[in-house]
C-alpha atoms as a PDB file:
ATOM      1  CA  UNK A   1      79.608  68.890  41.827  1.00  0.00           C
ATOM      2  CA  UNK A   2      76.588  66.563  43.426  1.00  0.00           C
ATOM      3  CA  UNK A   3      73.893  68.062  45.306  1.00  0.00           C
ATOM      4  CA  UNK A   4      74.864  67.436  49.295  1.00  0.00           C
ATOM      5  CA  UNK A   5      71.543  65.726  50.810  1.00  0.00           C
ATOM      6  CA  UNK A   6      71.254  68.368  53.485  1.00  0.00           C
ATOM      7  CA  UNK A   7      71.186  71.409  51.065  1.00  0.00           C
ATOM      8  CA  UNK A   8      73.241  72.415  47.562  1.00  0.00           C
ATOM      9  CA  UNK A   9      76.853  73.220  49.507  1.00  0.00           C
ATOM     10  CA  UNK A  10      78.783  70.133  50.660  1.00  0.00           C
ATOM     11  CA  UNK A  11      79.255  70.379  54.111  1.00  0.00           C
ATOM     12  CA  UNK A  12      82.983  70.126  56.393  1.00  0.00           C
ATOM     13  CA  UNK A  13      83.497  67.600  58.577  1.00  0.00           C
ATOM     14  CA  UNK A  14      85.557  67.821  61.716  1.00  0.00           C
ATOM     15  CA  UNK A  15      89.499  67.201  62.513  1.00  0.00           C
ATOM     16  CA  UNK A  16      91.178  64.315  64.600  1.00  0.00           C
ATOM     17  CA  UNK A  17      89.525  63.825  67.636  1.00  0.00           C
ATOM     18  CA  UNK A  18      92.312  61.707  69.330  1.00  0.00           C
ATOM     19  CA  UNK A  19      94.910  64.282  67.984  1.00  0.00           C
ATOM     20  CA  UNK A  20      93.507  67.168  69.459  1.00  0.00           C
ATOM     21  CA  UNK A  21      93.240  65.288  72.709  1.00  0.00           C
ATOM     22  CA  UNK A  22      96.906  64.406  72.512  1.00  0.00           C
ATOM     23  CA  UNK A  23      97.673  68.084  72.010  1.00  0.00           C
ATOM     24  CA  UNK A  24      96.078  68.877  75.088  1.00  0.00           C
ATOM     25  CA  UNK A  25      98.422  66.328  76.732  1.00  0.00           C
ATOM     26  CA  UNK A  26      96.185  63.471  77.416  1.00  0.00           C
ATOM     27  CA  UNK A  27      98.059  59.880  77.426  1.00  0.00           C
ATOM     28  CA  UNK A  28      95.474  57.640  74.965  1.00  0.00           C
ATOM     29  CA  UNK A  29      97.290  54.606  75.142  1.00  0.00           C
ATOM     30  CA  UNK A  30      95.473  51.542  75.566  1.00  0.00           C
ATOM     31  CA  UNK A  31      92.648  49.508  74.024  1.00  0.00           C
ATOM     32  CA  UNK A  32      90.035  52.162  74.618  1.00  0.00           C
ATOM     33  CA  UNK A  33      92.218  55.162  73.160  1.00  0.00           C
ATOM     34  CA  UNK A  34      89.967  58.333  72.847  1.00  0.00           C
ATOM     35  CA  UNK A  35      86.660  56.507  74.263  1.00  0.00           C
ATOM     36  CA  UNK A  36      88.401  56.539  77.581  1.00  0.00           C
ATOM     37  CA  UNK A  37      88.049  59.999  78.101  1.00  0.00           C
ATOM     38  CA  UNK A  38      83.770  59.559  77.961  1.00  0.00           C
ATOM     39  CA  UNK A  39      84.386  59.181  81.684  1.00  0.00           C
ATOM     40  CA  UNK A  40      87.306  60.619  82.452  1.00  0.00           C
ATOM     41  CA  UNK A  41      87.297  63.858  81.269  1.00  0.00           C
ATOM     42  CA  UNK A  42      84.071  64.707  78.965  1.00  0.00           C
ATOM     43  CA  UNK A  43      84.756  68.166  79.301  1.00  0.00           C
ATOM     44  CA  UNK A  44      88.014  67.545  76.901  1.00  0.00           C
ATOM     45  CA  UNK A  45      85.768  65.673  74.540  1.00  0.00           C
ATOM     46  CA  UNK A  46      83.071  68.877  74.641  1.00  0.00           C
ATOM     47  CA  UNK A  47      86.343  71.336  74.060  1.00  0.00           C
ATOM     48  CA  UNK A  48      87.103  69.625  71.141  1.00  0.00           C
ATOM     49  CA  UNK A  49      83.724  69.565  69.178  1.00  0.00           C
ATOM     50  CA  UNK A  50      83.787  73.448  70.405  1.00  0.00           C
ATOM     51  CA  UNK A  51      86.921  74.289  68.605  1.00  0.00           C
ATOM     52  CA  UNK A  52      85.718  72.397  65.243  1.00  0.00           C
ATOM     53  CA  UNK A  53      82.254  74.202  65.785  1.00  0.00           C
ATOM     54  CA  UNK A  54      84.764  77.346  65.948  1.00  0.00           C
ATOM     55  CA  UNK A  55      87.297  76.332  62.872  1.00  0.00           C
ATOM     56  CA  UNK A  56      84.303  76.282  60.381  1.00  0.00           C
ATOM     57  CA  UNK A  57      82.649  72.674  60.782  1.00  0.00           C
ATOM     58  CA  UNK A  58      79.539  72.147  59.726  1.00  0.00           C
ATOM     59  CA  UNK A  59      79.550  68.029  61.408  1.00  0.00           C
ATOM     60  CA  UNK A  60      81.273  67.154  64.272  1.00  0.00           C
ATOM     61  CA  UNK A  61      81.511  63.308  64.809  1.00  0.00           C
ATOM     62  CA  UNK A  62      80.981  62.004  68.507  1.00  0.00           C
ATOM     63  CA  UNK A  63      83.369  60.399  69.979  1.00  0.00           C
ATOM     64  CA  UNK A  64      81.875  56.707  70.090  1.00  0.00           C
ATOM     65  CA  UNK A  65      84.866  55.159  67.370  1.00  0.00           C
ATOM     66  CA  UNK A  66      86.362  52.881  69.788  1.00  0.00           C
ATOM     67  CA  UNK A  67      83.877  52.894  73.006  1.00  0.00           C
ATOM     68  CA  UNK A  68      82.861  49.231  72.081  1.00  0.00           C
ATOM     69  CA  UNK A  69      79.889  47.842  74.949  1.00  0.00           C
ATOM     70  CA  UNK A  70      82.397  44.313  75.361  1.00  0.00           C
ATOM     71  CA  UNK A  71      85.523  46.611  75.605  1.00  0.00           C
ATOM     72  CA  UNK A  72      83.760  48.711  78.400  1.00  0.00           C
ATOM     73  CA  UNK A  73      82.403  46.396  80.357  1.00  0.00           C
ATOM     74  CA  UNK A  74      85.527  44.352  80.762  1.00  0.00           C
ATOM     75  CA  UNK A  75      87.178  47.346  82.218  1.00  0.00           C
ATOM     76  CA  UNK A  76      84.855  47.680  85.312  1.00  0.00           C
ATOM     77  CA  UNK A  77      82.285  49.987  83.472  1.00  0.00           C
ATOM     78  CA  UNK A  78      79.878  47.329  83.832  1.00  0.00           C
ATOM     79  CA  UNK A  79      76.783  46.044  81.049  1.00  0.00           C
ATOM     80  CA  UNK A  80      74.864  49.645  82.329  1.00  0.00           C
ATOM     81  CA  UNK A  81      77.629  51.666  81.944  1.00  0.00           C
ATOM     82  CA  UNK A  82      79.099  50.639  78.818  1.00  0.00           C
ATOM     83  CA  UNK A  83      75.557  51.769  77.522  1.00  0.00           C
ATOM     84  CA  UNK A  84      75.572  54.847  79.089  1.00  0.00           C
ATOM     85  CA  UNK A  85      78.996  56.111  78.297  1.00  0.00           C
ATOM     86  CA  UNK A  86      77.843  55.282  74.861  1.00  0.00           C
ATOM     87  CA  UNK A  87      75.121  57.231  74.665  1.00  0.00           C
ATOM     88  CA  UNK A  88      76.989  59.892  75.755  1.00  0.00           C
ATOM     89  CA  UNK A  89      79.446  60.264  73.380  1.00  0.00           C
ATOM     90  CA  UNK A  90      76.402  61.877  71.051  1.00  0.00           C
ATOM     91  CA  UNK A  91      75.082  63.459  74.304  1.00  0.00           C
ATOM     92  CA  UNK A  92      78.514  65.199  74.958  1.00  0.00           C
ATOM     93  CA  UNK A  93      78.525  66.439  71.096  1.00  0.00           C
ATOM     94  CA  UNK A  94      74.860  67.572  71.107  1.00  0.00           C
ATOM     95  CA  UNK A  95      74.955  69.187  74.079  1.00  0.00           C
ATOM     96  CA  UNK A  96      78.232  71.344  72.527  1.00  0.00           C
ATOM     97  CA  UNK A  97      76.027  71.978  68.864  1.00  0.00           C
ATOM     98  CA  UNK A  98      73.734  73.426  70.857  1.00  0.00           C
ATOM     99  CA  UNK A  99      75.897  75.767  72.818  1.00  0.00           C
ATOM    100  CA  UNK A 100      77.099  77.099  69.864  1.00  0.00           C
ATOM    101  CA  UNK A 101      73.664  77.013  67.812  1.00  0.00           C
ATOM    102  CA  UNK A 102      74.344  75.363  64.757  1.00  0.00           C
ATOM    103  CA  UNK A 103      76.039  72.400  63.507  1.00  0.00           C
ATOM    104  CA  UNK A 104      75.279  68.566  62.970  1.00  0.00           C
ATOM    105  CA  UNK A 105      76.053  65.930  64.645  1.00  0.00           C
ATOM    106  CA  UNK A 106      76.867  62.615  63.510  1.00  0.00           C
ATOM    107  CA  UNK A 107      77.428  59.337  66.199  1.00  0.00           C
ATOM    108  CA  UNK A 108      80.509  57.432  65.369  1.00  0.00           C
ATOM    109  CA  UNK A 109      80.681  53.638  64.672  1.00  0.00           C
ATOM    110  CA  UNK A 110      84.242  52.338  64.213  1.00  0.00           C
ATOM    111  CA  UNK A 111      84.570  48.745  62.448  1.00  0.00           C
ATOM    112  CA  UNK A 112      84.943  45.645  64.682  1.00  0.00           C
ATOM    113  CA  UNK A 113      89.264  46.517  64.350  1.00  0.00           C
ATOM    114  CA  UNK A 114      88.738  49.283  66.078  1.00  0.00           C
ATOM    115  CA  UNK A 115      87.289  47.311  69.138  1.00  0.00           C
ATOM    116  CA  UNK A 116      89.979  44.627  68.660  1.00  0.00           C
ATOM    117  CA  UNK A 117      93.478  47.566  69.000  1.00  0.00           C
ATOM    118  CA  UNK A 118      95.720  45.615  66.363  1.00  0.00           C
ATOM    119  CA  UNK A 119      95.564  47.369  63.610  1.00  0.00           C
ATOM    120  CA  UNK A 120      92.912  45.014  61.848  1.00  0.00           C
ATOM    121  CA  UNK A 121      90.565  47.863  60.597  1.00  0.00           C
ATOM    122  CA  UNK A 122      93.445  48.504  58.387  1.00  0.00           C
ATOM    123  CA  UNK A 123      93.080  44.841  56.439  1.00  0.00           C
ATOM    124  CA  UNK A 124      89.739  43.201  57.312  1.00  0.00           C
ATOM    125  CA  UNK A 125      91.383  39.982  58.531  1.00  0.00           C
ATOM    126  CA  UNK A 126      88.886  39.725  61.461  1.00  0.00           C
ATOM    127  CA  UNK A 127      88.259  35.606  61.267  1.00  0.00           C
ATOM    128  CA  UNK A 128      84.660  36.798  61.144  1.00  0.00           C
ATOM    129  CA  UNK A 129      81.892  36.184  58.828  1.00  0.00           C
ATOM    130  CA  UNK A 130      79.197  38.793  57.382  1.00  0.00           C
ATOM    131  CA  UNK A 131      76.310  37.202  60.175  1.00  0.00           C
ATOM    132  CA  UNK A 132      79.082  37.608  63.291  1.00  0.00           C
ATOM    133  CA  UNK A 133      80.026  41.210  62.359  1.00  0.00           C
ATOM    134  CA  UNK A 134      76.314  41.849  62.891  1.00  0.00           C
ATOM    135  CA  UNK A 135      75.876  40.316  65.681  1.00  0.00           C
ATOM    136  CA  UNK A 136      78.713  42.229  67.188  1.00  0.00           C
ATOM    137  CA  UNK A 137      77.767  45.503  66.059  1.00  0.00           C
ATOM    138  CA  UNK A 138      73.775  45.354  66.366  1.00  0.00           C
ATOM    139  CA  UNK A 139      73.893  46.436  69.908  1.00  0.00           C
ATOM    140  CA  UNK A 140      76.096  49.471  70.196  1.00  0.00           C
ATOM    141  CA  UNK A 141      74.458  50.506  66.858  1.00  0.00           C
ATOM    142  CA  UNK A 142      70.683  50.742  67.847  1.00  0.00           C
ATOM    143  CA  UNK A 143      72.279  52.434  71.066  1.00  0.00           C
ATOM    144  CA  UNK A 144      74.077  55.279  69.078  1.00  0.00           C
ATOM    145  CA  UNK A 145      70.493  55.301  66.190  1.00  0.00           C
ATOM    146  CA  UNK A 146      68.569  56.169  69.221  1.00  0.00           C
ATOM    147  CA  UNK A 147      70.497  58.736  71.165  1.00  0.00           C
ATOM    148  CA  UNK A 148      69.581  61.443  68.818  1.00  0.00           C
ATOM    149  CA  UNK A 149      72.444  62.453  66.558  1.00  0.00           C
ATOM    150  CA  UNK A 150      71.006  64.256  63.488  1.00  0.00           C
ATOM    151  CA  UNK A 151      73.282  60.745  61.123  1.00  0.00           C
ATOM    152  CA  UNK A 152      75.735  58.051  61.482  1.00  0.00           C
ATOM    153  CA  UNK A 153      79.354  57.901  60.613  1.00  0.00           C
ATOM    154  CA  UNK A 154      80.293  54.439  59.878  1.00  0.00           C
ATOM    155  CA  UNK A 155      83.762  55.125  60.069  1.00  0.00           C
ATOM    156  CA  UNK A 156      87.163  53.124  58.574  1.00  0.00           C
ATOM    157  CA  UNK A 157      85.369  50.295  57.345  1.00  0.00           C
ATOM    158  CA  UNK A 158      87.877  48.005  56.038  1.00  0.00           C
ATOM    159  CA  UNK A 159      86.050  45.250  54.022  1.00  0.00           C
ATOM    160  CA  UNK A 160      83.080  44.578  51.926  1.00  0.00           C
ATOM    161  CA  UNK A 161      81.585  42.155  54.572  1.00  0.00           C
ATOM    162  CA  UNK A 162      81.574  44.419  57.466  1.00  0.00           C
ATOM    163  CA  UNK A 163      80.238  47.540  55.201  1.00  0.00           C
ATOM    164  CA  UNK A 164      77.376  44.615  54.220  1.00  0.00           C
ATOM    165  CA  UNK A 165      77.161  44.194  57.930  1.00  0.00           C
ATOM    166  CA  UNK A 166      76.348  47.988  58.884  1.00  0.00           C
ATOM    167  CA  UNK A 167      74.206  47.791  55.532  1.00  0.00           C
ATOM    168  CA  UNK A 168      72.005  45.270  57.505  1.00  0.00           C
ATOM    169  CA  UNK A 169      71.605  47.501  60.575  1.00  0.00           C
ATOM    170  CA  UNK A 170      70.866  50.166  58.554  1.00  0.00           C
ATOM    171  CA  UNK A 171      67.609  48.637  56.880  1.00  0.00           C
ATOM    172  CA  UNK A 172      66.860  48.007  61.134  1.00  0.00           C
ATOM    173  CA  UNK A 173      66.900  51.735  61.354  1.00  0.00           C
ATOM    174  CA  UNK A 174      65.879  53.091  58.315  1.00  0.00           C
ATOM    175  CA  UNK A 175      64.876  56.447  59.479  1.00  0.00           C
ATOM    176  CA  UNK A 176      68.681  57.485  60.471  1.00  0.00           C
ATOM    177  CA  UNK A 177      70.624  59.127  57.479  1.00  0.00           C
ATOM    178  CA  UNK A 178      73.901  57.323  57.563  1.00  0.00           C
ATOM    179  CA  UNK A 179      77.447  57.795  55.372  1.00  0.00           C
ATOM    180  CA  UNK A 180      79.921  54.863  55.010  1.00  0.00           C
ATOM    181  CA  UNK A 181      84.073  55.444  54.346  1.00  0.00           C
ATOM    182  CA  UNK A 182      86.547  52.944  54.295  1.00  0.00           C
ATOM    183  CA  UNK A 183      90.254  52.446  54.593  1.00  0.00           C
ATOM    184  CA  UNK A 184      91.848  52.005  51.298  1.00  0.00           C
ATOM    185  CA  UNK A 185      94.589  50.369  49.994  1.00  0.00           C
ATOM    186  CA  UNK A 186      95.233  52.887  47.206  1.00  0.00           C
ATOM    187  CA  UNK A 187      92.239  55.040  45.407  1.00  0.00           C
ATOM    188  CA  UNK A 188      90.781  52.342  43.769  1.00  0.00           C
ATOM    189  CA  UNK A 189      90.604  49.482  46.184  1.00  0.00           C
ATOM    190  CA  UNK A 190      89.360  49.365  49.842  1.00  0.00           C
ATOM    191  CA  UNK A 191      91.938  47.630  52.478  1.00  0.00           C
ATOM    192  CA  UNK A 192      90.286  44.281  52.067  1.00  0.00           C
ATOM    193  CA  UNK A 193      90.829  44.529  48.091  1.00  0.00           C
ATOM    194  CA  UNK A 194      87.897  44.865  46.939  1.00  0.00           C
ATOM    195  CA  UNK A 195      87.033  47.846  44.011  1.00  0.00           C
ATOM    196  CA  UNK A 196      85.641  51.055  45.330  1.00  0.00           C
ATOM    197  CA  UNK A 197      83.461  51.403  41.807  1.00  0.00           C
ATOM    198  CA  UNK A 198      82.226  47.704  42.820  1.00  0.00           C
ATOM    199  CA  UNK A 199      81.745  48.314  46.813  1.00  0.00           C
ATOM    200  CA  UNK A 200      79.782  51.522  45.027  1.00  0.00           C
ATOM    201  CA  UNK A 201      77.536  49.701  42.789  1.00  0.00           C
ATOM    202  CA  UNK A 202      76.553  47.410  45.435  1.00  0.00           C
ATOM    203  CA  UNK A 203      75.791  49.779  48.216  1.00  0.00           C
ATOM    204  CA  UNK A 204      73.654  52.402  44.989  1.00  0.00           C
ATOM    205  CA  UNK A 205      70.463  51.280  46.436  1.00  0.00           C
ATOM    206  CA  UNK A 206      71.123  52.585  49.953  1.00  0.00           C
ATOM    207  CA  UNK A 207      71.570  56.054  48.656  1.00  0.00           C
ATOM    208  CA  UNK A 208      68.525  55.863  45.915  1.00  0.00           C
ATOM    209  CA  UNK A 209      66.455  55.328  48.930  1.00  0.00           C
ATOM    210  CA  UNK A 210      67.493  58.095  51.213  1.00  0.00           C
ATOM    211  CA  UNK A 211      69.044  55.662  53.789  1.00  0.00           C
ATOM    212  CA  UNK A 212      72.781  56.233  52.760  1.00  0.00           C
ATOM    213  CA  UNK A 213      74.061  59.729  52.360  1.00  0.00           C
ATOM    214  CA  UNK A 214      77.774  59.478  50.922  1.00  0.00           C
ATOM    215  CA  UNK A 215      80.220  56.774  50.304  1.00  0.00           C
ATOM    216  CA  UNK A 216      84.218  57.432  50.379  1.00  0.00           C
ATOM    217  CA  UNK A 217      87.654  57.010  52.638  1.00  0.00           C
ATOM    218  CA  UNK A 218      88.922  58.560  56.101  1.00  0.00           C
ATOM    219  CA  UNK A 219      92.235  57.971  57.461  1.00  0.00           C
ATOM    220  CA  UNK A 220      93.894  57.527  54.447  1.00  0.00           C
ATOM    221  CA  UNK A 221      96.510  59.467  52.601  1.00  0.00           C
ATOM    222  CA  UNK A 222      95.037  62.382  50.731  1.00  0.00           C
ATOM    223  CA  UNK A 223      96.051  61.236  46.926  1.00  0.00           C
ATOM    224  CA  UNK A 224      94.247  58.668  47.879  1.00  0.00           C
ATOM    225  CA  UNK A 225      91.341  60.640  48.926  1.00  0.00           C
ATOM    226  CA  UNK A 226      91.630  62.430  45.228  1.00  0.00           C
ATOM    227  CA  UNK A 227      90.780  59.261  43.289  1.00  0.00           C
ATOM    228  CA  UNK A 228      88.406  57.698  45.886  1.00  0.00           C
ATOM    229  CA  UNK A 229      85.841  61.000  45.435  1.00  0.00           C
ATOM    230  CA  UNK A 230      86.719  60.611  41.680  1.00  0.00           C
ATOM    231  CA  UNK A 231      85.769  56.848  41.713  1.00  0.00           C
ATOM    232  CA  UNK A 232      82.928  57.328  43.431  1.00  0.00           C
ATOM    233  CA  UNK A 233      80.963  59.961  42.128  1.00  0.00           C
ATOM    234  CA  UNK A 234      81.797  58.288  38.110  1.00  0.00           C
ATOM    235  CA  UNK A 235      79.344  55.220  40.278  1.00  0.00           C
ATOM    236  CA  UNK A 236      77.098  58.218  40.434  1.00  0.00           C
ATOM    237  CA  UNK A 237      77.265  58.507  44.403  1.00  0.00           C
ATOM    238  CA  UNK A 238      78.057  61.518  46.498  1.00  0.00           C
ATOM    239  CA  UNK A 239      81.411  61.111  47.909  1.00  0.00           C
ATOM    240  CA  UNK A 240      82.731  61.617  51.698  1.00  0.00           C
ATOM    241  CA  UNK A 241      86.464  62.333  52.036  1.00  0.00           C
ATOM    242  CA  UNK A 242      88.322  62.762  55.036  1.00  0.00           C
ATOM    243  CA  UNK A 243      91.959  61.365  54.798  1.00  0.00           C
ATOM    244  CA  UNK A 244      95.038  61.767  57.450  1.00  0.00           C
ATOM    245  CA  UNK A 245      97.172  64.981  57.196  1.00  0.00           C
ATOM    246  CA  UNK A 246      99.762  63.825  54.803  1.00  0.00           C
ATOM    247  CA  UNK A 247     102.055  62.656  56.968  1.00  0.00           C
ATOM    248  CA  UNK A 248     103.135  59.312  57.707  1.00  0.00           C
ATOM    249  CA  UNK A 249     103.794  57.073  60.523  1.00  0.00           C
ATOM    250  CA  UNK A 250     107.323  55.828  60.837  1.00  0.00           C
ATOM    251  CA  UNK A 251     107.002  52.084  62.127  1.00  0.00           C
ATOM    252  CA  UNK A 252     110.590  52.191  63.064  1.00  0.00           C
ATOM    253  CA  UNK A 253     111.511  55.193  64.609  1.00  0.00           C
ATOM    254  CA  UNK A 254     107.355  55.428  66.292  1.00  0.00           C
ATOM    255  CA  UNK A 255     106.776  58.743  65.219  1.00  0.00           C
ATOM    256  CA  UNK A 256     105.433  60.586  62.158  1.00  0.00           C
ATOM    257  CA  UNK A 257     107.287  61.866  59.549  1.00  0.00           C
ATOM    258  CA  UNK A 258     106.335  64.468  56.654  1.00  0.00           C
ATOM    259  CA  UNK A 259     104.156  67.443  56.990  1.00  0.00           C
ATOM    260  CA  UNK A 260     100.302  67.862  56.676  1.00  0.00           C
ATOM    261  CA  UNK A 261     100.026  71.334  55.541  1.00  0.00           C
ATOM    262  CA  UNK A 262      96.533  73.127  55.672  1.00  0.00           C
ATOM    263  CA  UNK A 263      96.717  75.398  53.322  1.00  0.00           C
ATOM    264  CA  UNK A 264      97.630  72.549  50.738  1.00  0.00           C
ATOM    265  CA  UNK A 265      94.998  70.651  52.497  1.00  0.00           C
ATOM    266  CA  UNK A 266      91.910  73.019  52.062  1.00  0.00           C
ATOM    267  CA  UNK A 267      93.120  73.780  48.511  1.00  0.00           C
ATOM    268  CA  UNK A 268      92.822  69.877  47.908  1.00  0.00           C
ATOM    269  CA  UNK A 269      89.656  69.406  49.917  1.00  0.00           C
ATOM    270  CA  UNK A 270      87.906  72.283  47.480  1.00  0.00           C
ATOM    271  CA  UNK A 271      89.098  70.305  44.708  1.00  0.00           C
ATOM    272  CA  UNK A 272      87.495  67.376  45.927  1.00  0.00           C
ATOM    273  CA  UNK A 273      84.200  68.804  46.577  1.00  0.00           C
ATOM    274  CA  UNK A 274      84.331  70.416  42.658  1.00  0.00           C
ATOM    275  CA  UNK A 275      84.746  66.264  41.601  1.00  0.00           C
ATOM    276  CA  UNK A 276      82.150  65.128  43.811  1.00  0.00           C
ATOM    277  CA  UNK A 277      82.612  65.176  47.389  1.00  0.00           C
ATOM    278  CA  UNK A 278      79.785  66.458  49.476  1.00  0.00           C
ATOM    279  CA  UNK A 279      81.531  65.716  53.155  1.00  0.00           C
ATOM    280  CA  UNK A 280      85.142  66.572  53.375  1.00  0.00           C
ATOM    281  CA  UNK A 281      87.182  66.770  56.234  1.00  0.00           C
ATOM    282  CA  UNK A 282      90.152  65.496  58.133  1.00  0.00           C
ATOM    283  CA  UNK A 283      91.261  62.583  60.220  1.00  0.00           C
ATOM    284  CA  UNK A 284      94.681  61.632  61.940  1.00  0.00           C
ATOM    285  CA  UNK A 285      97.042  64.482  62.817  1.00  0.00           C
ATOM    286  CA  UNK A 286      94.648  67.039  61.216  1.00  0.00           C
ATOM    287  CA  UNK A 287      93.392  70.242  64.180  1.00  0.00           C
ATOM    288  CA  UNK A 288      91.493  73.039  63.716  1.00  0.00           C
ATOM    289  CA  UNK A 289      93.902  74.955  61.501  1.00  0.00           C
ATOM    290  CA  UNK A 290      93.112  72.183  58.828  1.00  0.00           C
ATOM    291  CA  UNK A 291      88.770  72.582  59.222  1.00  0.00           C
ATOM    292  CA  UNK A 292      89.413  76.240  59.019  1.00  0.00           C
ATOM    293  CA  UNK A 293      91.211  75.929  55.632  1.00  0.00           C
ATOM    294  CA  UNK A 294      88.493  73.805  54.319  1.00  0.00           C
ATOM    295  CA  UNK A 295      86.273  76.532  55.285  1.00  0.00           C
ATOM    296  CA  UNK A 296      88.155  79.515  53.693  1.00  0.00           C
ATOM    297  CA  UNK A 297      88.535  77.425  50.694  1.00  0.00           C
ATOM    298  CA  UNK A 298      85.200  76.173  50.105  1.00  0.00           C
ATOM    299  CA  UNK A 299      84.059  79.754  51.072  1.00  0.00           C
ATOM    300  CA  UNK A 300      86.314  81.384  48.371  1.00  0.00           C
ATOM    301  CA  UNK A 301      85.234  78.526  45.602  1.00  0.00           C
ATOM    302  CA  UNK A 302      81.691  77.772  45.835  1.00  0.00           C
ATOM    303  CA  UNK A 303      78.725  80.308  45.177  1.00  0.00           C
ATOM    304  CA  UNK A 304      76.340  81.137  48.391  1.00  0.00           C
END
C-alpha cells in the first residue's frame, strides 16, 4: 500500500455533491447544475460537506466543479460576482471543516466540459488546443489556489492536453498540493484514449516534486476504478479513486438503472487502498451511506 502524502493511512474522500442536493429536492437542471446553488442556497451546499464530515470523510471537495467565471457572468452574476461566488465555494466548505474541527478541504476544478454542459468531459473533443485550455482555466484556477483550501481536485479530466493544461497552472502555483483523476474509457485508457501507465509516466515528475499528490479516475464505473489504482501505482504513483455507484444511466428511458450498493462499495474501496490508492471515495449517485462504508472498511482493514 503507498504512503498517503498527508500521513501513512489513505484518506476518504467525499460522496456526490449534486446527488445529495437532488435528494434534498433541489431541481439542478441547467448549465450551472450544482454551482447554482453558491447563491441560492449555500446553506444546502454547507449541509452537505456536514453530513460527509459526519459519514467518516476525511476531504470534502468544494463545490466549484461547474461554477465557471464565463458561465457566471453571462447569467447576470456579473465579472465581480462570478469571482466571488467562486471563492466561496472553498469558503462555504472551510467554514463547515471548521465547525466540525477536522477535515480537509480540497477546491474543485472541473475540465473545460464541465463549463461547456454537453457531455464533452466525457471524450475530450473540445476543438481546443493545449495553450487555449490554459488560457481558459488560468483565471478561475489562481482564484480557487488562493482562497485557502488545504489542495486542489482537478476533477474528470478527460484528455492528456487538458491534464497538460492544469499541469501548467500548477508549476504557477507550486506551493498548492494538487491530485489529478480522469474519466476513463475502460481501466487502462483515459476518455480521450490515451494509456493511463503513459498519462502516468508523463505527469511522475509532478509527484517526485511534491506538487502532485495522486493520479487516478472519478465518475467512472468501479471495475474500472479497480484497474486504474492497479495501473497506476505499477507507474509507481499513489492512486486517487472515486468512481460512480455502480449504477448506470439509461439514455433511453432517462433514468438509472442497477444498484450501487455500499457495503460492496466500501469492501471494494479497501481493496483499492491495499493496491495502491491513497484517496478513495465516491462520485455520482454515491451519499453518505457509501463514505461511511469506506470508513468502517478501511477502519476494520488497516492498522492505526
Amino acid at each position: 500500500m503507498a504512503a498517503c502524502v498527508f500521513g501513512e493511512r489513505p484518506l476518504v474522500v467525499d460522496g456526490g455533491l449534486a446527488t445529495r442536493l437532488e435528494s434534498y429536492g433541489y431541481d439542478l437542471g441547467g448549465g450551472l447544475w450544482s454551482a447554482r446553488l453558491l447563491a441560492e442556497a449555500p446553506e444546502a451546499v454547507r449541509r452537505v460537506h456536514r453530513e460527509y464530515l459526519e459519514a467518516g470523510a476525511d476531504v470534502v471537495i468544494a463545490a466549484g466543479y461547474q461554477a465557471s467565471l464565463p458561465e457566471l457572468a453571462a447569467r447576470g452574476f456579473g465579472e465581480a460576482g462570478a469571482r466571488a461566488l467562486v471563492a466561496s465555494s472553498v469558503e462555504l466548505a472551510l467554514r463547515e471543516r471548521d465547525a466540525f474541527g477536522s477535515g480537509l478541504v480540497a477546491a474543485g476544478v472541473g475540465p473545460y466540459g464541465a463549463a461547456r454542459a454537453d457531455g464533452s468531459e466525457y471524450t475530450g473533443r473540445y476543438g481546443l488546443d493545449e495553450d487555449a485550455l490554459v488560457d481558459w482555466h488560468r483565471e478561475r484556477w489562481h482564484l480557487l489556489a488562493g482562497a485557502g483550501a488545504d489542495l486542489v481536485a482537478c476533477e474528470t479530466v478527460p484528455s492528456l492536453p487538458e491534464a497538460r493544461a492544469l499541469v501548467r497552472l500548477m508549476a504557477e502555483t507550486p506551493w498548492v498540493r494538487t491530485w489529478l483523476s480522469f474519466t476513463c474509457s475502460d481501466g487502462g485508457h483515459i476518455s480521450d484514449g490515451t494509456s493511463l501507465r503513459e498519462v502516468a509516466a508523463e505527469l511522475a515528475p509532478w509527484h517526485a516534486d511534491g506538487t502532485l499528490v495522486a493520479v487516478g479516475v472519478n465518475c467512472t464505473a468501479p471495475p474500472f476504478a479497480a484497474e486504474a489504482v492497479r495501473t497506476v501505482a505499477s507507474a509507481g504513483l499513489p492512486a486517487v479513486a472515486y468512481p460512480n455507484s455502480g449504477e448506470v444511466w439509461d439514455v433511453r428511458r432517462r433514468r438509472w438503472t442497477g444498484t450501487g450498493d455500499p457495503e460492496a462499495f466500501g469492501r471494494a474501496a479497501a481493496r483499492w487502498c491495499a493496491e495502491g490508492a491513497v484517496l478513495v471515495g465516491g462520485c455520482c449517485r454515491t451519499g453518505p451511506e457509501h463514505i461511511r462504508s469506506i470508513r468502517s472498511h478501511l477502519d476494520r482493514s488497516l492498522p492505526l
